[in-house]
Each structure stands twice: as C-alpha cells, then as structure tokens.
Protein backbone atom coordinates (compact mmCIF):
# COMPACT_ATOMS: atom_id res chain seq x y z
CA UNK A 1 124.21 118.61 111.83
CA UNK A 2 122.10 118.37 108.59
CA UNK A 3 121.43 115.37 106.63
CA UNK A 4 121.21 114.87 102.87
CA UNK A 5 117.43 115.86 102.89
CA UNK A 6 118.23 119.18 104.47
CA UNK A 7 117.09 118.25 107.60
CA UNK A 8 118.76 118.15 110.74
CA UNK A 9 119.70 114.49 112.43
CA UNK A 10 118.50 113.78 115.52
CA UNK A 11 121.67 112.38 117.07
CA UNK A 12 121.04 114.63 120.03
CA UNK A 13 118.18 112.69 120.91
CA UNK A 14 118.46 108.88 122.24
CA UNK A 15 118.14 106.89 119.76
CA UNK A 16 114.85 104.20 120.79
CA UNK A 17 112.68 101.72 119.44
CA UNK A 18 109.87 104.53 119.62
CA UNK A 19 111.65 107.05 117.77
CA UNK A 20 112.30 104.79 115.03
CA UNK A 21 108.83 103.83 114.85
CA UNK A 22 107.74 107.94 115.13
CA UNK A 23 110.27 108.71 112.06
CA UNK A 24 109.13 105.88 109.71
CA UNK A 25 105.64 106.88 110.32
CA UNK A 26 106.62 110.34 109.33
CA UNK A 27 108.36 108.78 106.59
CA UNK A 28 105.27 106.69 105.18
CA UNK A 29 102.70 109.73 105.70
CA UNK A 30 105.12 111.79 103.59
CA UNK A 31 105.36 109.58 100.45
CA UNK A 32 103.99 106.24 101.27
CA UNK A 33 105.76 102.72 101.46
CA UNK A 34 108.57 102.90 98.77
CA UNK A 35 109.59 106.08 101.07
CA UNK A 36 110.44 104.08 103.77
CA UNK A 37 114.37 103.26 102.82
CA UNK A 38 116.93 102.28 105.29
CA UNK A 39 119.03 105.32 103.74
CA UNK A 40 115.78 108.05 104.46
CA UNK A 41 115.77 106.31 107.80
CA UNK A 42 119.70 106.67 108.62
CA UNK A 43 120.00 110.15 107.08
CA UNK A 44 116.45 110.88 109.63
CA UNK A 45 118.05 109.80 112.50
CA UNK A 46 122.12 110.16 112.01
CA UNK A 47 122.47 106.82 112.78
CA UNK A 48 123.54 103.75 111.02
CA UNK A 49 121.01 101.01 109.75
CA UNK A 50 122.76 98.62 111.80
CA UNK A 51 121.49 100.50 115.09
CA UNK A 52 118.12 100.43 113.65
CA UNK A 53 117.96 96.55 112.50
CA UNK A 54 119.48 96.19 116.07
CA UNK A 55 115.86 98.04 117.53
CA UNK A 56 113.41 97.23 115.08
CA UNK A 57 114.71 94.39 112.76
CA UNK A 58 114.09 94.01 109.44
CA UNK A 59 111.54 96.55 107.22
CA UNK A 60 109.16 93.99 107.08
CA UNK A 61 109.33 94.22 110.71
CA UNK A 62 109.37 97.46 111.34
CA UNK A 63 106.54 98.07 108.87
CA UNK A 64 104.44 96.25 111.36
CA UNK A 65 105.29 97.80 113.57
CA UNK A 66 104.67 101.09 112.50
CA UNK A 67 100.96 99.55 110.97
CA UNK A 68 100.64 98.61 114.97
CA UNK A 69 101.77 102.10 116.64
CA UNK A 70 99.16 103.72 114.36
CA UNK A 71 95.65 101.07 114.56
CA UNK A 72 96.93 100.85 118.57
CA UNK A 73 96.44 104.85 119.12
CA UNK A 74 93.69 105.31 117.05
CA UNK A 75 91.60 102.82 119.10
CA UNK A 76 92.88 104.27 122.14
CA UNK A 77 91.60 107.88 121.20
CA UNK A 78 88.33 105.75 121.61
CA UNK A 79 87.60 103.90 124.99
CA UNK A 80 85.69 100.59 125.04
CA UNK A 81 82.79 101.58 126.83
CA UNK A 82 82.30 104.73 125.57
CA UNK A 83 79.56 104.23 123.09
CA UNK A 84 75.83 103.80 124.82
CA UNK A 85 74.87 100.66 122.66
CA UNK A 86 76.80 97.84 121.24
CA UNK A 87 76.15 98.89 117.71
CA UNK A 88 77.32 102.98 118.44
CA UNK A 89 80.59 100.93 120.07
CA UNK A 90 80.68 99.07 116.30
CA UNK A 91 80.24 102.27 114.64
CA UNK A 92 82.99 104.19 116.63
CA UNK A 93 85.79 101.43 116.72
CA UNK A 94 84.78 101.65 112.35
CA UNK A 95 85.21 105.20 111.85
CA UNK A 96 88.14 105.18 114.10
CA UNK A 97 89.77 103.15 111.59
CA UNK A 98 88.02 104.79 108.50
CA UNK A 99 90.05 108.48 109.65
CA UNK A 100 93.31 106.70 110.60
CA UNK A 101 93.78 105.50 106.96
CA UNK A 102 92.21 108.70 105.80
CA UNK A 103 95.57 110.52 107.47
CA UNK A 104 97.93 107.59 106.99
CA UNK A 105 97.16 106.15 103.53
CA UNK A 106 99.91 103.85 103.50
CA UNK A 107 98.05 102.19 106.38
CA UNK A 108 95.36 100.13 104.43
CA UNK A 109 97.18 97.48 102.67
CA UNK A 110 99.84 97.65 105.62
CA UNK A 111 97.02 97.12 107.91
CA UNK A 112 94.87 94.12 105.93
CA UNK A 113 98.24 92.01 105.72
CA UNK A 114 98.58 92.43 109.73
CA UNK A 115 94.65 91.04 109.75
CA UNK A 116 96.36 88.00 107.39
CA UNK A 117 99.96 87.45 108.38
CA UNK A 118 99.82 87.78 112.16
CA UNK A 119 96.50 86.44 113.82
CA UNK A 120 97.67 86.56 117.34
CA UNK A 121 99.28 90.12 117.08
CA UNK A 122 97.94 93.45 119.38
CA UNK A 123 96.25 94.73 116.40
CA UNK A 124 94.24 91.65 115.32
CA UNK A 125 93.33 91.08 118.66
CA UNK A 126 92.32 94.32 119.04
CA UNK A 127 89.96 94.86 116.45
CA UNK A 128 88.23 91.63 117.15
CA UNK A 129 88.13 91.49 120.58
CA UNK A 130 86.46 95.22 120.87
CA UNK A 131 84.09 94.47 117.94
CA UNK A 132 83.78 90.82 118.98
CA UNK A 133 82.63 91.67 122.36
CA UNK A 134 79.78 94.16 120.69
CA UNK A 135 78.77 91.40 118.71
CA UNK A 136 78.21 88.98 121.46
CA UNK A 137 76.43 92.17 123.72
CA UNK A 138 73.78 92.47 120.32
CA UNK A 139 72.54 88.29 121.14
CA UNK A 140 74.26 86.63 118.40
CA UNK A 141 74.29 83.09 119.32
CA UNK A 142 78.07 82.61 120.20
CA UNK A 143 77.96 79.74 117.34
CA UNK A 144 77.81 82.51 115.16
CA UNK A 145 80.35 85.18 116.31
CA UNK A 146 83.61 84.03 114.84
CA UNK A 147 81.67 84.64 111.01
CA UNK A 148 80.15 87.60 112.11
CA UNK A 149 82.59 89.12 113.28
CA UNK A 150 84.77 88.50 110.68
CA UNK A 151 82.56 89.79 108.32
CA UNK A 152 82.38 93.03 110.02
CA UNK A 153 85.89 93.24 110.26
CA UNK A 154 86.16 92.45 106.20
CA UNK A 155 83.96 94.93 105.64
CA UNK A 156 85.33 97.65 107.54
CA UNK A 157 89.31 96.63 105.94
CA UNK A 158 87.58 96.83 102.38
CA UNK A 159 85.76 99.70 102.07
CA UNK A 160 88.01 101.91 104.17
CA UNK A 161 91.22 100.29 101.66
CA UNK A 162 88.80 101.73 98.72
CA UNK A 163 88.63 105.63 100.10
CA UNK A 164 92.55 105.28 100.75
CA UNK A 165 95.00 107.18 98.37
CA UNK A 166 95.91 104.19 95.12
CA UNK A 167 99.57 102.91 96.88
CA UNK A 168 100.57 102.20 93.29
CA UNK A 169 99.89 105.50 91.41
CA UNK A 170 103.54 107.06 90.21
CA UNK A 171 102.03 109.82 88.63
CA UNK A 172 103.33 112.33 91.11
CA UNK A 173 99.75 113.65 91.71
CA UNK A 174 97.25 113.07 94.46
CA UNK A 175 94.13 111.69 92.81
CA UNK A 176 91.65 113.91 92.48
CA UNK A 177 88.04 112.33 94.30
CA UNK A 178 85.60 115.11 92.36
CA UNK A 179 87.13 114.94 89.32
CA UNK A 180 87.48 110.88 89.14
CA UNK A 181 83.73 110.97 90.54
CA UNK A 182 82.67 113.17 87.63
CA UNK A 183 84.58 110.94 85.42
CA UNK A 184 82.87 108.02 86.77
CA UNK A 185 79.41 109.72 85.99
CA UNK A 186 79.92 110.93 82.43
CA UNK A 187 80.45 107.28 82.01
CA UNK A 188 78.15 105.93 83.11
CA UNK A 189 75.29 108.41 81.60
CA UNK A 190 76.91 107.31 78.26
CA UNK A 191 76.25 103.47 79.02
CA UNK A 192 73.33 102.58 76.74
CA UNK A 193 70.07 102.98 79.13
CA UNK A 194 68.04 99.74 77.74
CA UNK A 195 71.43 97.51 78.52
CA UNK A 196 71.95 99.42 81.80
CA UNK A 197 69.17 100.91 83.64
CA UNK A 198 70.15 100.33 86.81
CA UNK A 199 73.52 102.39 86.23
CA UNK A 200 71.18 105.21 84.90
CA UNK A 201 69.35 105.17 87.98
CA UNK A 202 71.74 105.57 90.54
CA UNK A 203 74.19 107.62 88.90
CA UNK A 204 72.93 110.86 90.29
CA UNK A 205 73.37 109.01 94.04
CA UNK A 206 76.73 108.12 92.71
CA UNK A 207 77.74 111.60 92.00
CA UNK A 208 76.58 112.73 95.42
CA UNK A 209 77.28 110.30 97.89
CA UNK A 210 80.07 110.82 101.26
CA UNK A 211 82.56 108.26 101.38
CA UNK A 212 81.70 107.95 105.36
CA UNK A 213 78.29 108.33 105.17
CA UNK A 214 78.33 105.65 102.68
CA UNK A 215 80.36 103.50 105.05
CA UNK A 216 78.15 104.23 108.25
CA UNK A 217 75.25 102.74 105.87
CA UNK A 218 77.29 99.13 104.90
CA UNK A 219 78.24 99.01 108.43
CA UNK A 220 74.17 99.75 109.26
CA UNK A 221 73.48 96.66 106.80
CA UNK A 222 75.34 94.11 108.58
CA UNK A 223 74.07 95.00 111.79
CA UNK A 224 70.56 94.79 110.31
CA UNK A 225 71.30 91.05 109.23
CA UNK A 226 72.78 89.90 112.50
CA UNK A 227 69.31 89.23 114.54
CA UNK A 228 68.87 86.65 111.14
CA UNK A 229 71.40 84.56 113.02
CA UNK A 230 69.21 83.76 115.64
C-alpha cells in the first residue's frame, strides 16, 4: 500500500529495531536532520510512532543510534590490523571517517555530540581505543596518551565537520565547493597586500588544494609532534 510520499510501506516486512535504524538513515542522507520526523518515519514504515518509540525510543535516541550504525560500519569496512605501521592504522581509521561524513553529511555534528554526550558509548570507545592503541604502538609515554589522543581525535571531528555539507543552509541548494572556493580567492586577492601578505601568498594554494589531501597533511602534523612527548 502507498504512503503519503508515494512510496510503498513496508508493513510486509517485520518491523525491527534495525529497520528503523536503516529507514532513518535513509531519511537523514535524503534531506538531513529536520527530515527525520516521526510522521516521514510512520508513513516509511506503515507503522505507528508508538511501535517505533517502543524499538528505538525517543529521536534523540534514535539519532544516536543511527550516528552509531553508521561510525560502527565504517570502521568495520577497515580491520584493526590492517595497516603495516601504527601511523598508516591512524591514517586509515581518519579517512574512514573523513568518507562516511562525506556520504552521510548529517553525520558530523550528530557524530561530535556522541564524542561529548556519551563517553562510554560503542562509538567513543571505538574511535579511541583503535587510535589509542596506535598511539601507544608509536612510544608515546602512556602519561601522555589520554591528550594525544584526544587531540587526534579533535582534529579528525573538526576538519572532517568543515568538508561536511552546512546542516543549517535552507537555501534549497547544495553548496557549491568551486564556486565558494573561487569566491574565497577573489577575496582574498582584493585584501590590501601590505596589510595582508601572507593571504596573498597562499591564495593560489588555497585555490588548489584537496580537501583529503589537506587532511592527510594535519593528520601528518600531529604525528610529527608526538616523538616531542618523549
């Protein structure tokens, strides 16, 4: 039977905890956090919210929990172990994160607020205990691995957060990356070159630069300060 949205319900299928989960994510990847509604979710599923509070709880909840069944797979697609050297292992458990809020832009904030709200949940844990572990494998004194590993992880939240889509915009239209970069340049070749030379300078590198590239190299810049712990 189709729902309001013109799609069909999925009463034929059991109604679970994971299929709730599945059909917010959808949800969220289609038009971010305001999209998840109990009324999307009901008219999804051909159920009634109170089945779904009964499975998931409340949105809050179930926003973690989708934030969790996302971070959780993506660091599955990539084994601990699998890199040769504790800083590759860094690297991969990084850009493993960088793509999943590249497909699932809702995910940043969603994800940073886990980091805050819920220390001793799977995807805290998870993040620092596989880039913990590296961290302890590169000879950090163990004094110093709770700060720097936490300023890996705070790296990796805030400069993957700045390459996701803006959760705010209600302009209706995906922001465009070239033309904002172009923008950005114009800009800043306008600043006045005896106030700002260093702006000047770098501009062109500005203009040029890959998001990920750009994050391999601030993830390549912590490592590099690490043996100063010593």
């Amino acid at each position: 039977m189709p729902t309001a949205s013109g799609r069909p319900g999925r009463r034929n299928q059991v109604l679970s905890r994971e299929l709730i989960i599945e059909t917010a994510v959808e949800l969220l990847d289609a038009g971010g956090e305001g999209a998840l509604t109990t009324r999307a979710l009901t008219e999804r599923l051909a159920t009634g919210s109170g089945a779904i509070y009964y499975r998931v709880g409340t949105r809050d909840e179930l926003l973690a929990s989708a934030t969790e069944s996302v971070v959780i797979a993506a660091l599955a697609a990539v084994p601990a172990g699998a890199a040769a050297t504790p800083s590759e292992e860094i690297r991969t458990v990084a850009l493993a994160l960088f793509d999943a809020i590249a497909e699932h832009p809702w995910l940043a904030t969603l994800l940073t607020l886990q980091i805050v709200r819920n220390p001793v949940g799977p995807v805290t844990v998870e993040i620092f205990e596989r880039i913990g572990r590296q961290v302890g494998a590169l000879e950090v004194p163990q004094v110093s691995w709770f700060d720097a590993t936490s300023t890996l992880v705070h790296f990796i939240l805030g400069a993957i957060s700045q390459n996701a889509r803006i959760e705010g915009d209600t302009s209706g239209v995906e922001p465009d990356r070239e033309d904002f970069i172009d923008a950005t340049a114009t800009a800043w070749r306008e600043l006045d070159p005896v106030d700002h030379p260093f702006m000047h300078a770098v501009v062109g590198q500005m203009s040029e630069h890959d998001d990920r590239e750009q994050f391999l190299a601030g993830i390549a810049i912590v490592l590099a300060g690490l043996p100063r712990l010593h």
